[in-house]
C-alpha atoms as a PDB file:
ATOM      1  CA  UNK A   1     -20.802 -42.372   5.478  1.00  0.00           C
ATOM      2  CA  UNK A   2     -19.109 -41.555   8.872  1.00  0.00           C
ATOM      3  CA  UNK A   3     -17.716 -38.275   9.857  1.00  0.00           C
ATOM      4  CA  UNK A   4     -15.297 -36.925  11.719  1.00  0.00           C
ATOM      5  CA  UNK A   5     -13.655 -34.022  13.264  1.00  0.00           C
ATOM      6  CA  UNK A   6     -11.054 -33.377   9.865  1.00  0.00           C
ATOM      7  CA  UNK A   7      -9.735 -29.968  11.431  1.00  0.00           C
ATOM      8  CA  UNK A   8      -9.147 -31.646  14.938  1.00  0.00           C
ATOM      9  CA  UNK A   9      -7.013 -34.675  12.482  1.00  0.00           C
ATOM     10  CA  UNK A  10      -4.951 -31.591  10.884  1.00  0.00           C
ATOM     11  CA  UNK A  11      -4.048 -29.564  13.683  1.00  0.00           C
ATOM     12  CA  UNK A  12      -3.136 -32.605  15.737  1.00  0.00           C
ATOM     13  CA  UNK A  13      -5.863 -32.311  18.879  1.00  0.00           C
ATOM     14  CA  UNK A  14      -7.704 -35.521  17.530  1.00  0.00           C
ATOM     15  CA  UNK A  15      -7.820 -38.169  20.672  1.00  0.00           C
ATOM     16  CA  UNK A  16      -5.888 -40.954  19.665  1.00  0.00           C
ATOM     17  CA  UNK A  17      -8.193 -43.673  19.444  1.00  0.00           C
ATOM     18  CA  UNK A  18     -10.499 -41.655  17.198  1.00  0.00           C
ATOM     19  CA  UNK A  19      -7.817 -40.363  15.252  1.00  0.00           C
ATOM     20  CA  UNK A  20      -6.998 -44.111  14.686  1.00  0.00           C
ATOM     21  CA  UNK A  21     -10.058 -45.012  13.148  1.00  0.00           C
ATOM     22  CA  UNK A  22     -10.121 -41.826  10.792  1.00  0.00           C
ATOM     23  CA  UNK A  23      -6.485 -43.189   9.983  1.00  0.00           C
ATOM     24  CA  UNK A  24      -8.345 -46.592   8.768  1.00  0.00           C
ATOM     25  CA  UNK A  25     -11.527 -44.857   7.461  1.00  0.00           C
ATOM     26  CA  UNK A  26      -9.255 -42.526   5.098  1.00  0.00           C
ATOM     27  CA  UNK A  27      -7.467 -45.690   3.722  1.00  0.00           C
ATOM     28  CA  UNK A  28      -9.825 -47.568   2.775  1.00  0.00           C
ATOM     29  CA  UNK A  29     -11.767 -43.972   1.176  1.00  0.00           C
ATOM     30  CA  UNK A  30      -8.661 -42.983  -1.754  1.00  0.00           C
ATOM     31  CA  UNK A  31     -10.930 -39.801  -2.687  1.00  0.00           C
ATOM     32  CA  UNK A  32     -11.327 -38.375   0.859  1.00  0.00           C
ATOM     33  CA  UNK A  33      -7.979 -39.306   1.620  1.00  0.00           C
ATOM     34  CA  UNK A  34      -6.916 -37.059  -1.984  1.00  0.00           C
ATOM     35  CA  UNK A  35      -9.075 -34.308  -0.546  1.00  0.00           C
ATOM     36  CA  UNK A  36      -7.834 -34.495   2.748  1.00  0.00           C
ATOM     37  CA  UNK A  37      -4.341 -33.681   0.946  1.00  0.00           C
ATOM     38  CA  UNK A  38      -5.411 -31.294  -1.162  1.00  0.00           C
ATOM     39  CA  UNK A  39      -6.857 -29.065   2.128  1.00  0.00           C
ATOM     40  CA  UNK A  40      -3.921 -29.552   4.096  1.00  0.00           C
ATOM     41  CA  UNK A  41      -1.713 -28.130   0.843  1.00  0.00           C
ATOM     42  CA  UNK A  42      -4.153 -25.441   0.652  1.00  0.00           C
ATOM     43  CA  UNK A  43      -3.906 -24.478   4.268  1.00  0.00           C
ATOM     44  CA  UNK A  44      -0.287 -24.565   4.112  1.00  0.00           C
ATOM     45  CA  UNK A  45      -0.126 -22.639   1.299  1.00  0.00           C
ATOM     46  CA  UNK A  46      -2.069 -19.853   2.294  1.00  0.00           C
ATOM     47  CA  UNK A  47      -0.018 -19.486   5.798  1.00  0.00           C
ATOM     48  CA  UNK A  48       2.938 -17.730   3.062  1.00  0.00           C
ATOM     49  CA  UNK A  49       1.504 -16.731   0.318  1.00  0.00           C
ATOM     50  CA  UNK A  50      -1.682 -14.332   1.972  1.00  0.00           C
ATOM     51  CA  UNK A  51       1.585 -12.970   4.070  1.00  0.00           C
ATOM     52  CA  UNK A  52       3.255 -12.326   1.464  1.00  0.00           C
ATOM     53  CA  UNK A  53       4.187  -9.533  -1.276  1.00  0.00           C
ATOM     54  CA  UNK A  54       1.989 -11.084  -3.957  1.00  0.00           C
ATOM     55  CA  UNK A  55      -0.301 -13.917  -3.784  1.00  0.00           C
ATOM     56  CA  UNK A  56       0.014 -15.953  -7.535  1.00  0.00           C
ATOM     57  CA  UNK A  57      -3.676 -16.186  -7.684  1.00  0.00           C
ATOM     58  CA  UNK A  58      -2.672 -19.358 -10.540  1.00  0.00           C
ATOM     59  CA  UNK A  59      -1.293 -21.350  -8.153  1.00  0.00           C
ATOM     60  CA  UNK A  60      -4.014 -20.685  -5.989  1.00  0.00           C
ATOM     61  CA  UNK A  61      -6.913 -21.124  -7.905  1.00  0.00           C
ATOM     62  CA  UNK A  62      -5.070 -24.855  -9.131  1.00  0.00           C
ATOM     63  CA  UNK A  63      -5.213 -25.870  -5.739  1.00  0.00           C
ATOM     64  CA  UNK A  64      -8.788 -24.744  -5.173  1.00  0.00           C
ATOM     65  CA  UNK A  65     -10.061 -26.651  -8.299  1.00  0.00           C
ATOM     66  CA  UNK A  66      -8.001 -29.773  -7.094  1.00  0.00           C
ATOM     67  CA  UNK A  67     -10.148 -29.515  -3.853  1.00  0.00           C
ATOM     68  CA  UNK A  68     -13.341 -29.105  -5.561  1.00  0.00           C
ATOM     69  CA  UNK A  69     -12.679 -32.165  -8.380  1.00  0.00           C
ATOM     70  CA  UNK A  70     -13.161 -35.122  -6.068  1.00  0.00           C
ATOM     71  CA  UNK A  71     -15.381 -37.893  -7.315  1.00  0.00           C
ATOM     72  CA  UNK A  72     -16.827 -39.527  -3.897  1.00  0.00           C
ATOM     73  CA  UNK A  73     -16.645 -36.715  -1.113  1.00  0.00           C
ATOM     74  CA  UNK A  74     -17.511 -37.266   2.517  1.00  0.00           C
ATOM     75  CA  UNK A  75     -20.213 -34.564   3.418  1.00  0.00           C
ATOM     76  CA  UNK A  76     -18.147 -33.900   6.364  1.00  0.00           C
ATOM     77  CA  UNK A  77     -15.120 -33.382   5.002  1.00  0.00           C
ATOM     78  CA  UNK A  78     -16.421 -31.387   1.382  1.00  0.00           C
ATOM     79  CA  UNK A  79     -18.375 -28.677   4.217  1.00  0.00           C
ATOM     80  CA  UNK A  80     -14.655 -28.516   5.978  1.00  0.00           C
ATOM     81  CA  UNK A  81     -12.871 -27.709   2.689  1.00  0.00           C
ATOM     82  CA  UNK A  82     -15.848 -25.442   1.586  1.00  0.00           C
ATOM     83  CA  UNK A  83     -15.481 -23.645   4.323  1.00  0.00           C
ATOM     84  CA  UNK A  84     -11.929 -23.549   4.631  1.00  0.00           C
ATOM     85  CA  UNK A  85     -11.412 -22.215   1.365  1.00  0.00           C
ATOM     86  CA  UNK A  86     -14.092 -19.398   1.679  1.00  0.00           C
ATOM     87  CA  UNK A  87     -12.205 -19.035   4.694  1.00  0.00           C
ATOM     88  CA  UNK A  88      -8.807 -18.708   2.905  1.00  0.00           C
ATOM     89  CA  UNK A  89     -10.057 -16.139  -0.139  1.00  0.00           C
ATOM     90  CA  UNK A  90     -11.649 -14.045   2.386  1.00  0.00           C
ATOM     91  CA  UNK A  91      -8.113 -13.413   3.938  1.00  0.00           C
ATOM     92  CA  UNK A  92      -6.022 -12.867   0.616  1.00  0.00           C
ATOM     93  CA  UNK A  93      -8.934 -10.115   0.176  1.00  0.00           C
ATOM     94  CA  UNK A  94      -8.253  -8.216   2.988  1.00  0.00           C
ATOM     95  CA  UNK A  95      -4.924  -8.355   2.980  1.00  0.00           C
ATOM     96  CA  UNK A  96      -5.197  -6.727  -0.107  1.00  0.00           C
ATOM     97  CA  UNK A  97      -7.058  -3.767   1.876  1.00  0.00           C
ATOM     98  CA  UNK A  98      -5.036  -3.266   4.435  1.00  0.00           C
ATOM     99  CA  UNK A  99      -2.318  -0.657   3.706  1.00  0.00           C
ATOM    100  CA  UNK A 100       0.953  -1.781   2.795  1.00  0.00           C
ATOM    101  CA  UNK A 101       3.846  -0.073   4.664  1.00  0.00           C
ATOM    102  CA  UNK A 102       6.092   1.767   2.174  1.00  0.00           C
ATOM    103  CA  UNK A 103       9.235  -0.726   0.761  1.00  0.00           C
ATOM    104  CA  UNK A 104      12.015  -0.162   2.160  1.00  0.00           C
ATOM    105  CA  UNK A 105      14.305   3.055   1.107  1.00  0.00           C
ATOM    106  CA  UNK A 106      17.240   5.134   2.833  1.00  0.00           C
ATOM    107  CA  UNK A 107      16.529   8.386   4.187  1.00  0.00           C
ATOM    108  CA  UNK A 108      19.927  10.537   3.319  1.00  0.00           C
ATOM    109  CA  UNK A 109      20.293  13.774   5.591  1.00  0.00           C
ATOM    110  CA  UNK A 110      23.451  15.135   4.539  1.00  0.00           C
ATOM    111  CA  UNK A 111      22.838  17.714   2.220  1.00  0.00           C
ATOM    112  CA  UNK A 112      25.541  19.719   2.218  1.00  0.00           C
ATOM    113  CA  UNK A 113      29.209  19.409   3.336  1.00  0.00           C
ATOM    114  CA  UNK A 114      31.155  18.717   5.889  1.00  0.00           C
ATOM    115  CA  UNK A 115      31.628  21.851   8.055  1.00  0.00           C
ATOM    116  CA  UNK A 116      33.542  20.144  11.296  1.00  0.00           C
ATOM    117  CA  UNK A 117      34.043  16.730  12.605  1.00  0.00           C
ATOM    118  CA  UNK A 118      34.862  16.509  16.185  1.00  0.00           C
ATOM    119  CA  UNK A 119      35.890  14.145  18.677  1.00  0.00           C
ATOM    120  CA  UNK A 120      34.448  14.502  22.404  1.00  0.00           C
ATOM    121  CA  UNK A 121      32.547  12.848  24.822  1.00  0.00           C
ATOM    122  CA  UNK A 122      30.526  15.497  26.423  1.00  0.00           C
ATOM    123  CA  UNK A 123      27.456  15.694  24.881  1.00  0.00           C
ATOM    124  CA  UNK A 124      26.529  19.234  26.340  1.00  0.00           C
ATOM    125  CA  UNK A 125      29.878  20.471  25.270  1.00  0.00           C
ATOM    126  CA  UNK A 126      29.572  19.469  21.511  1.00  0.00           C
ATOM    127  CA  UNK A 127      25.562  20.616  21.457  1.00  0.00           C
ATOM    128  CA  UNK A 128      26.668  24.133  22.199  1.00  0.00           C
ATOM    129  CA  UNK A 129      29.419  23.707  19.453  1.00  0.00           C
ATOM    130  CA  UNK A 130      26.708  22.357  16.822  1.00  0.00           C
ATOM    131  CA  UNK A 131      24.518  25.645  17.551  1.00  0.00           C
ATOM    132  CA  UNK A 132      27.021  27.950  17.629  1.00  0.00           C
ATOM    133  CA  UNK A 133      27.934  26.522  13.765  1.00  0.00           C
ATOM    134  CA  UNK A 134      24.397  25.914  12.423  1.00  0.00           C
ATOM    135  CA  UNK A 135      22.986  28.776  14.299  1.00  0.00           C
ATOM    136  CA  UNK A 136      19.646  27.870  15.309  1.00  0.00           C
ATOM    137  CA  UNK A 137      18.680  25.048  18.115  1.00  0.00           C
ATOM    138  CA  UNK A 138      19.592  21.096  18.500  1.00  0.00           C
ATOM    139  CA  UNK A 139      19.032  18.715  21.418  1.00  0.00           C
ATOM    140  CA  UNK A 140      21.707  16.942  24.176  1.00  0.00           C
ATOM    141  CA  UNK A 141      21.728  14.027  23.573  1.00  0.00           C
ATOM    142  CA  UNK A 142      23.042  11.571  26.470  1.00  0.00           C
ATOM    143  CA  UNK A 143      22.229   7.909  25.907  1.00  0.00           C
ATOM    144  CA  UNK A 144      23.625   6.913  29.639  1.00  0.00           C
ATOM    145  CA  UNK A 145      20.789   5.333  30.334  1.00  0.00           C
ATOM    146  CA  UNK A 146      21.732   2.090  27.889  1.00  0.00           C
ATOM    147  CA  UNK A 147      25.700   2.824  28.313  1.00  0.00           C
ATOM    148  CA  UNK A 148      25.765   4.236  25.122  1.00  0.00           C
ATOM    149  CA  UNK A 149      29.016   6.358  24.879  1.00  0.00           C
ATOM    150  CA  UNK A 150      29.426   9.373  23.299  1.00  0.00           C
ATOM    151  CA  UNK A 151      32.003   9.553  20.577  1.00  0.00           C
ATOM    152  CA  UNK A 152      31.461  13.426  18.935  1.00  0.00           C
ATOM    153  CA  UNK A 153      29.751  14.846  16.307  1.00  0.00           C
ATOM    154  CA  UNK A 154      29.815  15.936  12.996  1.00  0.00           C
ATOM    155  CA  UNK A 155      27.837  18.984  11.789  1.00  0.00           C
ATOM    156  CA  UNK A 156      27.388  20.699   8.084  1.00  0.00           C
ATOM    157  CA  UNK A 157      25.622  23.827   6.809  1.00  0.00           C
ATOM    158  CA  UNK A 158      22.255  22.523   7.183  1.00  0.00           C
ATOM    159  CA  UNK A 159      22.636  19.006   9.226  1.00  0.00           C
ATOM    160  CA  UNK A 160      23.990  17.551  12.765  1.00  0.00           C
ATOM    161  CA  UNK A 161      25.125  14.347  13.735  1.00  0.00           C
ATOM    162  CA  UNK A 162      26.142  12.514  16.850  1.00  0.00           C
ATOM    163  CA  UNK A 163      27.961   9.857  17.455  1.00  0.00           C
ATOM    164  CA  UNK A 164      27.895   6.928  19.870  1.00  0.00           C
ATOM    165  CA  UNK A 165      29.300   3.394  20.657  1.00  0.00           C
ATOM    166  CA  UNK A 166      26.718   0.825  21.903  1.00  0.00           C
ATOM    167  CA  UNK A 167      28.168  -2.834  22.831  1.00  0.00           C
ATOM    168  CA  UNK A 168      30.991  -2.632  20.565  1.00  0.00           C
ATOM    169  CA  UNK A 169      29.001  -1.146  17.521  1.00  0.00           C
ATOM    170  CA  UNK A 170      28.966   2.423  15.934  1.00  0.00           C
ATOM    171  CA  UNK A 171      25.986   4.703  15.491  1.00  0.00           C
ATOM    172  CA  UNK A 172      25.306   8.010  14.249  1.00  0.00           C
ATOM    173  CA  UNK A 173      22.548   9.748  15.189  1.00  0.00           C
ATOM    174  CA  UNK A 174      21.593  12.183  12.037  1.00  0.00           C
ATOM    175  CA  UNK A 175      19.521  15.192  12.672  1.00  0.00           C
ATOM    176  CA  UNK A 176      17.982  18.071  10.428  1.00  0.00           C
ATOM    177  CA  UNK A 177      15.335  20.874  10.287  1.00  0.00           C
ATOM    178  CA  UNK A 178      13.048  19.434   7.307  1.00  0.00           C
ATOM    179  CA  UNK A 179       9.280  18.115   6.899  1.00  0.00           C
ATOM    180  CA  UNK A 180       7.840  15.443   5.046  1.00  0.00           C
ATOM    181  CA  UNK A 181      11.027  13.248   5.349  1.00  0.00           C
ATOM    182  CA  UNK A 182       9.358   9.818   6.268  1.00  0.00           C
ATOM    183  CA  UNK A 183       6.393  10.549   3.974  1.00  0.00           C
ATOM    184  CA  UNK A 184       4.832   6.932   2.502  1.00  0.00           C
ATOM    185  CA  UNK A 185       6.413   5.074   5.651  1.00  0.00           C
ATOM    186  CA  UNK A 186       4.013   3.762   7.938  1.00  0.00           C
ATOM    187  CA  UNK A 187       4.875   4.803  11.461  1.00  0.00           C
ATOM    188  CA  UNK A 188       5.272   2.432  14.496  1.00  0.00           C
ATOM    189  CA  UNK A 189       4.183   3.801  17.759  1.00  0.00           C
ATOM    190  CA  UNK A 190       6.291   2.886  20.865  1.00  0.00           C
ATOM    191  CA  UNK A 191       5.634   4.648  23.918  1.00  0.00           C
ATOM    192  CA  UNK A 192       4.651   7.917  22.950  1.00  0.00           C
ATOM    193  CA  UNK A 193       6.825   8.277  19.970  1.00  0.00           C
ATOM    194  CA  UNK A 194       6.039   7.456  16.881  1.00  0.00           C
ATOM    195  CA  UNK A 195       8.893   5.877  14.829  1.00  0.00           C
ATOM    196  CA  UNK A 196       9.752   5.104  11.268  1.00  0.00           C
ATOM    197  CA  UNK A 197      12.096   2.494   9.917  1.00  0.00           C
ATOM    198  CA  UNK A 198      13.789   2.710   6.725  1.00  0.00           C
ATOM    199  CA  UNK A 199      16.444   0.278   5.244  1.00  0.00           C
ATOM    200  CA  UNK A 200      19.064   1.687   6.974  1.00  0.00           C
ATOM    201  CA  UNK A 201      17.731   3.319   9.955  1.00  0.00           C
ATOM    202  CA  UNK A 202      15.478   4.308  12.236  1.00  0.00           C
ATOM    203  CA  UNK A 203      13.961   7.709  12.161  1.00  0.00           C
ATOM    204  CA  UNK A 204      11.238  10.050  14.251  1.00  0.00           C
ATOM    205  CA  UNK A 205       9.978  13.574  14.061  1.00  0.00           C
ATOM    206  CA  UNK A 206      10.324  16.314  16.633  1.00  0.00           C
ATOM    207  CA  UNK A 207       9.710  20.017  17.396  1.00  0.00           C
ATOM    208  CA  UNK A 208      11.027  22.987  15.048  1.00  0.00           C
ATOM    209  CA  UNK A 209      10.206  20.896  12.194  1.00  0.00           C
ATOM    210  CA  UNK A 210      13.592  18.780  13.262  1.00  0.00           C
ATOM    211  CA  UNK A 211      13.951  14.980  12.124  1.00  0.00           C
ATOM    212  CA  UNK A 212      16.173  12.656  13.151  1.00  0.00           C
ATOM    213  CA  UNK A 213      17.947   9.438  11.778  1.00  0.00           C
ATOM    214  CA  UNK A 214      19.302   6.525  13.749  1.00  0.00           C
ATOM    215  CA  UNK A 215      22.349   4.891  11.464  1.00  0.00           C
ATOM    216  CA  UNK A 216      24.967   2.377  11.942  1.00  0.00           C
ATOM    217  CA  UNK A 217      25.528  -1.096  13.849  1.00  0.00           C
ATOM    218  CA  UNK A 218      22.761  -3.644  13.875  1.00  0.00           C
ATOM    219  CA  UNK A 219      19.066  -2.992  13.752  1.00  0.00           C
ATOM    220  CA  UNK A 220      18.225  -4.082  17.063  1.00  0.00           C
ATOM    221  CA  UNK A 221      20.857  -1.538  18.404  1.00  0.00           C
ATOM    222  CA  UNK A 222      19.595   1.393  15.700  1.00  0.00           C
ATOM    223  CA  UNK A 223      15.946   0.534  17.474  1.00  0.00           C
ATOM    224  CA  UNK A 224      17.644   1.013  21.144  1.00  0.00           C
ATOM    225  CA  UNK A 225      19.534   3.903  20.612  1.00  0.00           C
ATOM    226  CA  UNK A 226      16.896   5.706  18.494  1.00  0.00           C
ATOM    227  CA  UNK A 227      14.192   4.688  21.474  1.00  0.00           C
ATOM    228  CA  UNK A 228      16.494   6.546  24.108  1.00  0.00           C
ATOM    229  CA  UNK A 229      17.273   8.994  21.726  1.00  0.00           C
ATOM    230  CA  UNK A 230      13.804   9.962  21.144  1.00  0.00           C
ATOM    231  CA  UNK A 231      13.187  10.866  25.172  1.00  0.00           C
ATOM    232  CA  UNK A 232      16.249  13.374  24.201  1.00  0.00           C
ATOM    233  CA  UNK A 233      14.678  15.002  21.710  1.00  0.00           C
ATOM    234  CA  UNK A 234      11.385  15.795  23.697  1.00  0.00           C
ATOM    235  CA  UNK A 235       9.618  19.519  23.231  1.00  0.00           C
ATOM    236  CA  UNK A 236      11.597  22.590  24.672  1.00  0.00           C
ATOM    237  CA  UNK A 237      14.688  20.788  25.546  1.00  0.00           C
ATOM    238  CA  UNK A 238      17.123  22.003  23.250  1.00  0.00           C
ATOM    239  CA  UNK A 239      20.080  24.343  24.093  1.00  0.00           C
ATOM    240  CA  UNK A 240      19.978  27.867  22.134  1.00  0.00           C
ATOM    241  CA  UNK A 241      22.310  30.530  21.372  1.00  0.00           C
END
């Protein structure tokens, strides 16, 4: 029975002439040509569902016994889908291992009202307001360095917030002396940061026990202004009564 490269046919790197006679060899061979199509399905199935939330194992194991049911088999071709499928399992199992990140949730760090909003575009300026009202220490925070503008702040009993405009769109900047906030949320290092994104923002720890919340626009603008805002919020730069 004559063989050929089946995996070099699938992904296209077959040279054409041989590729031509596989074409011939499969159509006059119905049951490798059914098994042929039953490992491409497999293959193409896998590339969504081991990705995926949940892999319906039914489905799955359908396609696997389709595979294994052919009458007349090219030795060849039943070692490719042997392997393949070995292959296939193997990856749904440990992408079962792996840790899952968290799904995704908001992060809400307004606990308490409103004490003052304020507009002003000098970031040093309304920092020294925000500790004079809360009373203990918070960063300034100038995002210059991707024309971010400063818009003012907002500040409560027990919470900060800054505001800023970033190519057209509006973001606020939520800070707030608490631990344990991204708990469950798998962090995503970037630089020397480590970051956590939620539904609707992007967040990161700092000193004092401080954490802070990127909200607002789009999420490719929360991720820039809560990377520049992060090299803000560094150790020991904070103003102080």
């Amino acid at each position: 029975m004559q063989k050929f490269d089946w995996q070099a046919y699938l992904d296209g790197s077959m040279d054409a002439e041989i590729r031509t006679q596989a074409e011939q060899y499969l159509a006059s061979n119905p049951a490798a040509q059914r098994e042929l199509d039953g490992l491409k399905a497999l293959i193409e199935q896998s590339k969504s569902e081991v990705l995926g939330e949940h892999v319906p194992t039914d489905r799955l194991n359908e396609t696997l016994r389709f595979v294994a049911r052919s009458g007349t088999r090219s030795t060849n071709l039943r070692r490719l889908t042997q392997v393949g499928a070995a292959a296939i399992i193997a990856a749904i199992a440990f992408s079962f291992m792996m840790p899952k990140p968290t799904a995704a949730r908001e992060v809400d760090l307004v606990k308490s009202g409103l004490v003052a909003s304020v507009h002003d575009h000098d970031p040093k300026h309304a920092t020294q307001q925000i500790v004079s009202t809360l009373g203990s220490s918070a960063p300034i925070v100038d995002l210059d360095c991707i024309n971010a503008e400063f818009d003012g702040y907002d500040v409560g009993h027990c919470w900060m917030a800054y505001k800023f405009t970033l190519d057209g769109q509006e973001y606020t900047m939520y800070g707030r002396h608490e631990e344990n906030t991204f708990e469950g949320v798998r962090p995503k290092k970037v630089g020397n940061k480590e970051f956590y994104e939620m539904k609707d923002g992007v967040g990161w720890y700092c000193v004092d026990h401080t954490v802070f919340v990127v909200k607002g626009g789009t999420a490719e603008g929360r991720w820039k202004v809560a990377e520049a805002a992060a090299q803000r919020t560094p150790n020991r730069i904070y103003a102080t009564l």
